[in-house]
PDB file of N, CA and C in Angstrom:
ATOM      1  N   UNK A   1       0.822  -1.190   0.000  1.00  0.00           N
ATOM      2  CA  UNK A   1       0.000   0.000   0.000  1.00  0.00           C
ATOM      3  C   UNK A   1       0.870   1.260   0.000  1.00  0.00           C
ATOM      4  N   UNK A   2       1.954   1.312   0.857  1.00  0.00           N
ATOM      5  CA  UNK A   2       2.820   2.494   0.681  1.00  0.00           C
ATOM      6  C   UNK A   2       3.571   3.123  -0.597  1.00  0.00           C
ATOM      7  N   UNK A   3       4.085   1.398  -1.069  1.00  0.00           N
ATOM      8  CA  UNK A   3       4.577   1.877  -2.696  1.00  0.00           C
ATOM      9  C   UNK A   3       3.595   2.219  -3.546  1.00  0.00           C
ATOM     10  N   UNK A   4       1.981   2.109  -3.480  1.00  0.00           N
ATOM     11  CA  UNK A   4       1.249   2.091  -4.345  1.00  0.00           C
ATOM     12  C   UNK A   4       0.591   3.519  -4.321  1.00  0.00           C
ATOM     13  N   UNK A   5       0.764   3.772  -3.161  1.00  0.00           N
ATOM     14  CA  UNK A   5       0.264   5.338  -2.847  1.00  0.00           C
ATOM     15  C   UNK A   5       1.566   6.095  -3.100  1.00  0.00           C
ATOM     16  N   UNK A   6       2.347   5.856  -3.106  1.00  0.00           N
ATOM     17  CA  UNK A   6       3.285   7.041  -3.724  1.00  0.00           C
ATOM     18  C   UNK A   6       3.470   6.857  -5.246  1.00  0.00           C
ATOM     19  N   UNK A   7       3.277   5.686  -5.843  1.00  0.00           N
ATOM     20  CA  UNK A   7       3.164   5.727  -7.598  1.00  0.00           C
ATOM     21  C   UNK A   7       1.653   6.528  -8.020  1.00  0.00           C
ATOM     22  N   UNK A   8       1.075   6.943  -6.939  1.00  0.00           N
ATOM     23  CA  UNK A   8      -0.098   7.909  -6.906  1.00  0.00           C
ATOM     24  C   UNK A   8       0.130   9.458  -7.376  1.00  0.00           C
ATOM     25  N   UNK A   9       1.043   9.667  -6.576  1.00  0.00           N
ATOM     26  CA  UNK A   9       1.468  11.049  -6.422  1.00  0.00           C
ATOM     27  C   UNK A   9       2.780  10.965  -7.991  1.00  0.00           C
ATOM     28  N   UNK A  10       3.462  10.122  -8.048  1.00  0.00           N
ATOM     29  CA  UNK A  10       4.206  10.031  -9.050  1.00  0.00           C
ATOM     30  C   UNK A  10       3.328  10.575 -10.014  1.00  0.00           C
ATOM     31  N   UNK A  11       2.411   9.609 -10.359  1.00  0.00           N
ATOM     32  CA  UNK A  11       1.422   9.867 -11.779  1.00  0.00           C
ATOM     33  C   UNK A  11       0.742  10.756 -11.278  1.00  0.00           C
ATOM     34  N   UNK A  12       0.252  11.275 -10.763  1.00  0.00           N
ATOM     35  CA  UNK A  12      -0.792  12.315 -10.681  1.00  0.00           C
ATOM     36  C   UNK A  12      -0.029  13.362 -11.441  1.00  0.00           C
ATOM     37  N   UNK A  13       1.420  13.821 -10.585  1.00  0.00           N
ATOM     38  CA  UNK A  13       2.530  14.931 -10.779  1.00  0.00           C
ATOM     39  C   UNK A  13       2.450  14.734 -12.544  1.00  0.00           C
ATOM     40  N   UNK A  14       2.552  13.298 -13.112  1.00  0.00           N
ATOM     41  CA  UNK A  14       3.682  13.471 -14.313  1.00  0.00           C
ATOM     42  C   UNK A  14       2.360  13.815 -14.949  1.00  0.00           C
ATOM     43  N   UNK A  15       0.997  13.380 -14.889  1.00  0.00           N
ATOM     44  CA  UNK A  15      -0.062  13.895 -15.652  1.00  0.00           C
ATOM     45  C   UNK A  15      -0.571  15.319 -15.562  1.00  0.00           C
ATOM     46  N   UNK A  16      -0.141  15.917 -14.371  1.00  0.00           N
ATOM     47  CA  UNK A  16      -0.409  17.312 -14.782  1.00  0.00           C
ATOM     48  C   UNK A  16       0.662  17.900 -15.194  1.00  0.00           C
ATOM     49  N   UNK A  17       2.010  17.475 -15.522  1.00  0.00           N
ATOM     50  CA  UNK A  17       2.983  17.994 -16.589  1.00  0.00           C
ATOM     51  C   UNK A  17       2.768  17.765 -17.443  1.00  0.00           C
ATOM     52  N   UNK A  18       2.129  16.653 -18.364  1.00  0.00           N
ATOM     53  CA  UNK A  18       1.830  16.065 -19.543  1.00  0.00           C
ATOM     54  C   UNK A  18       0.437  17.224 -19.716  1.00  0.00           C
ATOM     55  N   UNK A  19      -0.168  17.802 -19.580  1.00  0.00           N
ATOM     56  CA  UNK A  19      -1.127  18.435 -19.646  1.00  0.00           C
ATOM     57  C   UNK A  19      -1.001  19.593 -19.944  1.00  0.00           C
ATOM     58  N   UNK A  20       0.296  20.453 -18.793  1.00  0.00           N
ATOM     59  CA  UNK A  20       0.165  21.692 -19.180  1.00  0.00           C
ATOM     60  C   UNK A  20       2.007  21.946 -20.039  1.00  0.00           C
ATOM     61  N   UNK A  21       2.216  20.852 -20.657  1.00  0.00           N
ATOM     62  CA  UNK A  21       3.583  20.660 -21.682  1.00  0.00           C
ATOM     63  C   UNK A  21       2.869  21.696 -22.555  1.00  0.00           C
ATOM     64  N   UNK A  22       2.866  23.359 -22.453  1.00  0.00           N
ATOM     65  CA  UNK A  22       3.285  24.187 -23.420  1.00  0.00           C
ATOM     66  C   UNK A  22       3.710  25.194 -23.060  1.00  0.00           C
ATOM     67  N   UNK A  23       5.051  26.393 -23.203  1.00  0.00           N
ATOM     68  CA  UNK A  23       5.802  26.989 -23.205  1.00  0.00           C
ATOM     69  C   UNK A  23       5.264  28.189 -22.110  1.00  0.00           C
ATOM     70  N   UNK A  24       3.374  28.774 -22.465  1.00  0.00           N
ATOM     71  CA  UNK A  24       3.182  29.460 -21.745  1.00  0.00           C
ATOM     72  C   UNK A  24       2.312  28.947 -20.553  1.00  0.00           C
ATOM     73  N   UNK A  25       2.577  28.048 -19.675  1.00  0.00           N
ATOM     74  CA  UNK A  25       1.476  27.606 -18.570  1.00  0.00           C
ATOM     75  C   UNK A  25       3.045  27.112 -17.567  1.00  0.00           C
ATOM     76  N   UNK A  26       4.290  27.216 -18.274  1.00  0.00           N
ATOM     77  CA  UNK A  26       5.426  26.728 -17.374  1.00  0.00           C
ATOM     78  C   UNK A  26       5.856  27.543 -16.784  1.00  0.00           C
ATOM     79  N   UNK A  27       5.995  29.196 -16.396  1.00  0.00           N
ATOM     80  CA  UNK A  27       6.156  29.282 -15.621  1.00  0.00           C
ATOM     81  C   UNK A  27       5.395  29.405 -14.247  1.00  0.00           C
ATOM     82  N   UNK A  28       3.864  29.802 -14.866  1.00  0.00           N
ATOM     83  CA  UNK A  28       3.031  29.494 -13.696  1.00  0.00           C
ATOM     84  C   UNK A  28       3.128  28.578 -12.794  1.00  0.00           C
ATOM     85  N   UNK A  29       3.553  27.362 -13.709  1.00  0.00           N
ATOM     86  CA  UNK A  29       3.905  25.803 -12.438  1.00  0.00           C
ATOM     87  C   UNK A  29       4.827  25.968 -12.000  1.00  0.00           C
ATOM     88  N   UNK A  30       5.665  26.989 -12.490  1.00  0.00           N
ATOM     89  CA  UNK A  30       7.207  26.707 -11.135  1.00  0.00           C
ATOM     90  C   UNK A  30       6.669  27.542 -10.015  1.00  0.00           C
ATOM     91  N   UNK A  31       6.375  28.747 -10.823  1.00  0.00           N
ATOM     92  CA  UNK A  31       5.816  29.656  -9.235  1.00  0.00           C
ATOM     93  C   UNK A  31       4.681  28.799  -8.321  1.00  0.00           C
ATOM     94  N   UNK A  32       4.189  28.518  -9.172  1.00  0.00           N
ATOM     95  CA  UNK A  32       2.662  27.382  -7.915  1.00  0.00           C
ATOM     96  C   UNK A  32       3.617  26.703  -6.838  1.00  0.00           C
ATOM     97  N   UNK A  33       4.608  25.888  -7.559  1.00  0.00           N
ATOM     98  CA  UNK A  33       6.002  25.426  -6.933  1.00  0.00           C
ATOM     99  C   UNK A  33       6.779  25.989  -5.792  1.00  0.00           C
ATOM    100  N   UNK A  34       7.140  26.803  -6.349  1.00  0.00           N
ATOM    101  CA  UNK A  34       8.089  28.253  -5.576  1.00  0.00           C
ATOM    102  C   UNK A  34       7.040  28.476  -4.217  1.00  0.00           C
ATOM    103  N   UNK A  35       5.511  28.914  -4.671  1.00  0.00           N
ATOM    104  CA  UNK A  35       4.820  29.668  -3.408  1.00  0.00           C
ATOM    105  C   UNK A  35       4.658  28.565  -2.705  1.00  0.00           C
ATOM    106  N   UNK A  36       3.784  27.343  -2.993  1.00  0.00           N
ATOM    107  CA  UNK A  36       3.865  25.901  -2.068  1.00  0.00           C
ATOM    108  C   UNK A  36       4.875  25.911  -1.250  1.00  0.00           C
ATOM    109  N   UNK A  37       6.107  25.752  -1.092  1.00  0.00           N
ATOM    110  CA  UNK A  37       7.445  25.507  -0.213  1.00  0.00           C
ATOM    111  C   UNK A  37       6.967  26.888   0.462  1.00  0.00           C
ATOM    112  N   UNK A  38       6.169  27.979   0.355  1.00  0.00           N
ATOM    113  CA  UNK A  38       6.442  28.718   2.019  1.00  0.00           C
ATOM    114  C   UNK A  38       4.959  28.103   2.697  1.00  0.00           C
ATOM    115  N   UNK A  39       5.610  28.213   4.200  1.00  0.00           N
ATOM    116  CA  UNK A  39       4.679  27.361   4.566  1.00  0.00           C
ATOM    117  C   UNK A  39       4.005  28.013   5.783  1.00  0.00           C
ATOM    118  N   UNK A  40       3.663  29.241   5.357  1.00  0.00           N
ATOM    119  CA  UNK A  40       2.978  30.161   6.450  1.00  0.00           C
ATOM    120  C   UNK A  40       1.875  30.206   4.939  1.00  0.00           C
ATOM    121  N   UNK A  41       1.443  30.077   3.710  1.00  0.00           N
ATOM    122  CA  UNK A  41       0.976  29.703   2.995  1.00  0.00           C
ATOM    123  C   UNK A  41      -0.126  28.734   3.298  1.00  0.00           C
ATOM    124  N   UNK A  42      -1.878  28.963   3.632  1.00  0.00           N
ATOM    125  CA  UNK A  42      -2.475  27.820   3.967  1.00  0.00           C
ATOM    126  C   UNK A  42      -2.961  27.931   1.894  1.00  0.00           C
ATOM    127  N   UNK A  43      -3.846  26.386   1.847  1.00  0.00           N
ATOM    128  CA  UNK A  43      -4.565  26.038   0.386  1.00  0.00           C
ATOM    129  C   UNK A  43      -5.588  27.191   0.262  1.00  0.00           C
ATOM    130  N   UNK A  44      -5.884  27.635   1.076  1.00  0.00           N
ATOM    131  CA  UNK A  44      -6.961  28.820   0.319  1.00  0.00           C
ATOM    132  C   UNK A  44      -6.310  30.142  -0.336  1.00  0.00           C
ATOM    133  N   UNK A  45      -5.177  30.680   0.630  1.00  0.00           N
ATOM    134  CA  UNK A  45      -4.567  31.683   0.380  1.00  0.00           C
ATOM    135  C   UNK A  45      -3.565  31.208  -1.057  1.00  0.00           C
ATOM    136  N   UNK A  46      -3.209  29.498  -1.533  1.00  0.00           N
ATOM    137  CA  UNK A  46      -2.648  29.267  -2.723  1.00  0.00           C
ATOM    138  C   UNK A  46      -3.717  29.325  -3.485  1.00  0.00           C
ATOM    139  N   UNK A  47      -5.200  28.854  -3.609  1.00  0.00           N
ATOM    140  CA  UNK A  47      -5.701  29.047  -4.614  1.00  0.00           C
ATOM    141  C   UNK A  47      -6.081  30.458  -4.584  1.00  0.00           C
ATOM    142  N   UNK A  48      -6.604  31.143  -4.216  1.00  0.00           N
ATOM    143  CA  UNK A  48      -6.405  32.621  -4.274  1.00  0.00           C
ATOM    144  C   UNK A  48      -5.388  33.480  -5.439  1.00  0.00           C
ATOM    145  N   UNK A  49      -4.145  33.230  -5.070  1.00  0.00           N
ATOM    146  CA  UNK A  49      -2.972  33.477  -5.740  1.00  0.00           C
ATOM    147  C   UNK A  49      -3.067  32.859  -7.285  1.00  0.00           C
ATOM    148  N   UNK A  50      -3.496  31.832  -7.475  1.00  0.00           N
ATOM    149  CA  UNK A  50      -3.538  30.958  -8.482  1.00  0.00           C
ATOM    150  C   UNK A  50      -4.603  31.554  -9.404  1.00  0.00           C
ATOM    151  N   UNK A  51      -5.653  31.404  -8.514  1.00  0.00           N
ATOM    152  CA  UNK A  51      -7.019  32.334  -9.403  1.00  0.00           C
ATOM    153  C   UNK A  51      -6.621  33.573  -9.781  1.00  0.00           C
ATOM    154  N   UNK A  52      -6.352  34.412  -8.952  1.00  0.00           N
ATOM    155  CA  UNK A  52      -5.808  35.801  -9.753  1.00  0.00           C
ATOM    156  C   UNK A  52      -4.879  35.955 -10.895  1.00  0.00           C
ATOM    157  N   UNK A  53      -4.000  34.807 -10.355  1.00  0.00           N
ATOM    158  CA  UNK A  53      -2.683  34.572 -11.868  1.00  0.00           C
ATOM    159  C   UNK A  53      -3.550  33.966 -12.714  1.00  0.00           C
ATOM    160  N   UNK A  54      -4.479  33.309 -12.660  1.00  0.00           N
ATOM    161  CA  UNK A  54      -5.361  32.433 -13.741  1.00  0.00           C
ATOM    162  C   UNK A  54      -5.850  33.626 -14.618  1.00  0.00           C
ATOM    163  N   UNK A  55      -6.775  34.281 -14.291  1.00  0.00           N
ATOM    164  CA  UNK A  55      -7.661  35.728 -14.304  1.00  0.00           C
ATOM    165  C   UNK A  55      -6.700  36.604 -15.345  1.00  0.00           C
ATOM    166  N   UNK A  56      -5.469  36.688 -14.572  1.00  0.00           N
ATOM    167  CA  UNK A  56      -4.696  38.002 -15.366  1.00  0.00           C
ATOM    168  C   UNK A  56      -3.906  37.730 -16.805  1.00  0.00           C
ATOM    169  N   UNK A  57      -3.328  36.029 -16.486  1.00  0.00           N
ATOM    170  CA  UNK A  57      -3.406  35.536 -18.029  1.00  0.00           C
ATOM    171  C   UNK A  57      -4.292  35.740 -18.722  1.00  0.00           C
ATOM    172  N   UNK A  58      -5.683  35.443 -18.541  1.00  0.00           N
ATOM    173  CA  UNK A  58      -6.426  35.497 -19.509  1.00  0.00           C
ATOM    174  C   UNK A  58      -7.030  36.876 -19.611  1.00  0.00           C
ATOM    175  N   UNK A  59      -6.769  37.572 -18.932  1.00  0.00           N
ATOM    176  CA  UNK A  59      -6.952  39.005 -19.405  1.00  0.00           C
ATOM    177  C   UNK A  59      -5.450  39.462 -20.361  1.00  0.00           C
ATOM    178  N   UNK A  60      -4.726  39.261 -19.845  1.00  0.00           N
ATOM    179  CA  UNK A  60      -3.602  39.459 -20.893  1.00  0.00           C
ATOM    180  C   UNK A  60      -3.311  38.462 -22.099  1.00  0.00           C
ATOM    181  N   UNK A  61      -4.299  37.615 -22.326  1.00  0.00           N
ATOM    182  CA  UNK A  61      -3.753  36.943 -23.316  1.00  0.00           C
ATOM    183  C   UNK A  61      -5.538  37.175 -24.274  1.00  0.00           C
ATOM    184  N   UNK A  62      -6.253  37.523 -23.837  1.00  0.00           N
ATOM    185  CA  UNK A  62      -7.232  38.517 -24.426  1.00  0.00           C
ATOM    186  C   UNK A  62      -7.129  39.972 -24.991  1.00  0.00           C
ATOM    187  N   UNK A  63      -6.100  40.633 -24.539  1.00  0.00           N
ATOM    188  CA  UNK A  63      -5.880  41.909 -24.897  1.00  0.00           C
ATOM    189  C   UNK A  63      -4.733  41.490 -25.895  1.00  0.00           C
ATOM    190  N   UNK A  64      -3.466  41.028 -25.315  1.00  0.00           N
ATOM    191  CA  UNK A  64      -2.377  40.379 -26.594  1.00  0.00           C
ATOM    192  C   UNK A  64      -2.465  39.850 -27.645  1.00  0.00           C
ATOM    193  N   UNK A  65      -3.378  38.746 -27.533  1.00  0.00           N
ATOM    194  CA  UNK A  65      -3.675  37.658 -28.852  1.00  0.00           C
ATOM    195  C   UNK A  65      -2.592  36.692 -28.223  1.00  0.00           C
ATOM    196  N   UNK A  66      -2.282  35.778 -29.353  1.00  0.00           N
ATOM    197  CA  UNK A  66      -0.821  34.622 -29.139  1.00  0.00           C
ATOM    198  C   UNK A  66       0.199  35.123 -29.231  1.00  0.00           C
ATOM    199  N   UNK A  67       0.564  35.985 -29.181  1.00  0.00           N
ATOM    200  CA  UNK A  67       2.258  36.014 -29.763  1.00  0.00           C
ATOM    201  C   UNK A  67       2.770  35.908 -30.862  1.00  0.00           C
ATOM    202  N   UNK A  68       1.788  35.347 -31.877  1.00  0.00           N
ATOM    203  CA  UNK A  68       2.582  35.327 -32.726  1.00  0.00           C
ATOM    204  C   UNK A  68       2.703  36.322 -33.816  1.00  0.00           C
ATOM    205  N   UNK A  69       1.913  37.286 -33.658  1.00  0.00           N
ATOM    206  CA  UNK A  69       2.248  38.144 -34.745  1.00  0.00           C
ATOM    207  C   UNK A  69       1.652  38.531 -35.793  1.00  0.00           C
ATOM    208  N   UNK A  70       0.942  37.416 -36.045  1.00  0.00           N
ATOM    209  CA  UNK A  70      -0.476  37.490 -37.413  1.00  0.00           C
ATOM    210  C   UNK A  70      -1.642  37.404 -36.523  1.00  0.00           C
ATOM    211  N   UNK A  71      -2.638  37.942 -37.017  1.00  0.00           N
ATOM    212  CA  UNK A  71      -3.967  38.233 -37.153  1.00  0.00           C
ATOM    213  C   UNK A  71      -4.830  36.810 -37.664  1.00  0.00           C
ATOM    214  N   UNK A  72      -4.312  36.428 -38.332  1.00  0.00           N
ATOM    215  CA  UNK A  72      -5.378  35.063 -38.910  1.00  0.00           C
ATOM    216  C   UNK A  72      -6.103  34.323 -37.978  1.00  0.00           C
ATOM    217  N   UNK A  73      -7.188  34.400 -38.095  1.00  0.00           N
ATOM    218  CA  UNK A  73      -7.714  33.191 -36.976  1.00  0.00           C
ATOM    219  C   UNK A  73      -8.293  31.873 -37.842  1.00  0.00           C
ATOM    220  N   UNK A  74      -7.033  31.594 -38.500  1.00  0.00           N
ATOM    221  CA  UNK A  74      -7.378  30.226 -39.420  1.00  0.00           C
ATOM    222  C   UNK A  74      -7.365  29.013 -38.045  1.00  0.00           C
ATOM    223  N   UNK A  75      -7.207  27.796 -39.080  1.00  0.00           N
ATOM    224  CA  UNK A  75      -7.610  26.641 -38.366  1.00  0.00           C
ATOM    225  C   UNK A  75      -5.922  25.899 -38.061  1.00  0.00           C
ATOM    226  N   UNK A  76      -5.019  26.749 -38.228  1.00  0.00           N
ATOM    227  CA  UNK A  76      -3.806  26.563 -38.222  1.00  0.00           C
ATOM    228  C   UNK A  76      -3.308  26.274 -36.791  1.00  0.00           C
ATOM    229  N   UNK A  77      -3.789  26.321 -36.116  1.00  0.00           N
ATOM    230  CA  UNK A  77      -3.278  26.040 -34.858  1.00  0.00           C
ATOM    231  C   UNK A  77      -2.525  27.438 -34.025  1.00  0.00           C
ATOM    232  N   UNK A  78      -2.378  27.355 -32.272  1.00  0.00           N
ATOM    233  CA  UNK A  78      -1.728  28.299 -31.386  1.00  0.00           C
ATOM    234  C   UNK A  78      -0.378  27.975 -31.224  1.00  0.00           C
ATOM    235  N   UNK A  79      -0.200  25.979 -31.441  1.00  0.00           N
ATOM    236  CA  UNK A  79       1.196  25.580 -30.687  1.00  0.00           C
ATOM    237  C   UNK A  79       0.665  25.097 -29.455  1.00  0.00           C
ATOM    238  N   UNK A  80      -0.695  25.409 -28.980  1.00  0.00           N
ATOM    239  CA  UNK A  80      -0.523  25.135 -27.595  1.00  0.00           C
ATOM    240  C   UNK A  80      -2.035  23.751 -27.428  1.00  0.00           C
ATOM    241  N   UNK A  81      -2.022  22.212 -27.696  1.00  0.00           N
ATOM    242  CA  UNK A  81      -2.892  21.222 -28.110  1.00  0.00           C
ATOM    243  C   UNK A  81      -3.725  21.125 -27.442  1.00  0.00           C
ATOM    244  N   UNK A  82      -3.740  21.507 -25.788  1.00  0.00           N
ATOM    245  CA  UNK A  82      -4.802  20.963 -25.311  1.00  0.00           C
ATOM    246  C   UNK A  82      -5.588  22.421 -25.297  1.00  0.00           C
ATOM    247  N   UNK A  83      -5.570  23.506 -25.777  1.00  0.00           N
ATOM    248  CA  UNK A  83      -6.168  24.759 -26.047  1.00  0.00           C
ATOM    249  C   UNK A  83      -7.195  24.500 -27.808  1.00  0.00           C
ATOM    250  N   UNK A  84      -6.174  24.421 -28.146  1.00  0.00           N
ATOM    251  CA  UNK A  84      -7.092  24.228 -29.447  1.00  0.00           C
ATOM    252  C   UNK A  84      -8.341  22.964 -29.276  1.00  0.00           C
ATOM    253  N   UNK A  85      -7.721  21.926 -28.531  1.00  0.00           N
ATOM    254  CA  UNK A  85      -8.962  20.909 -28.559  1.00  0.00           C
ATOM    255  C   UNK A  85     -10.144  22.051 -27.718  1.00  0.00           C
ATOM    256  N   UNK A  86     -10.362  22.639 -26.861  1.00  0.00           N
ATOM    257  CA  UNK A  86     -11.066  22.720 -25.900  1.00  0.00           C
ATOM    258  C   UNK A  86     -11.391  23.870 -26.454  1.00  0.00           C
ATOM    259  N   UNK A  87     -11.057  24.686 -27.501  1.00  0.00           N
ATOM    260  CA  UNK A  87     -11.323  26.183 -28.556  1.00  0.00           C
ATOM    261  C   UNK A  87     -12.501  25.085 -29.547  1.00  0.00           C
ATOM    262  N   UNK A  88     -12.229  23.742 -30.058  1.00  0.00           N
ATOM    263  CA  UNK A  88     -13.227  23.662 -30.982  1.00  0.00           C
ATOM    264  C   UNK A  88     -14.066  22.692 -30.347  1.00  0.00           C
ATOM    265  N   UNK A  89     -14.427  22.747 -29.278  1.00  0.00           N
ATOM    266  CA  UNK A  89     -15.541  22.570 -28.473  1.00  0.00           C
ATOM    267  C   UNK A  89     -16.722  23.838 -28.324  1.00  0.00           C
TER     268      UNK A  89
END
């Protein structure tokens, strides 16, 4: 039971890296990272922090666009897979 509950936390970890594997959602996970280790930090005051960083990406990535530079809103893709699946929903 002990080894089986920590291949828990193994996979849990590697599936939410496998998830957010694109260029702009990595540094958010180090900081989620970074703020976790202080530990005058309770879970409400991290999701708090999290929601607001959630919020301000997407206000800044509403006012920006992608980055990349063109205007097209073809069917060409962002770069970023699990966005586009959940865009043509």
């Amino acid at each position: 039971m002990t080894i089986g509950g920590g291949m828990v936390v193994a996979v849990g970890y590697a599936m939410v890296i496998n998830m957010m594997a694109s260029k702009e959602v990595w540094p958010f996970f180090a900081i989620g990272f970074a703020l976790a280790a202080i530990k005058d930090l309770t879970l409400i005051a991290l999701g708090a922090i999290g929601l607001s960083m959630a919020l301000m990406y997407l206000a800044l990535e509403a006012k920006g666009g992608n980055g990349s530079g063109s205007n097209n809103s073809g069917d060409a893709g962002t770069g970023d897979p699990l966005g586009d699946i959940i865009d043509d929903y």
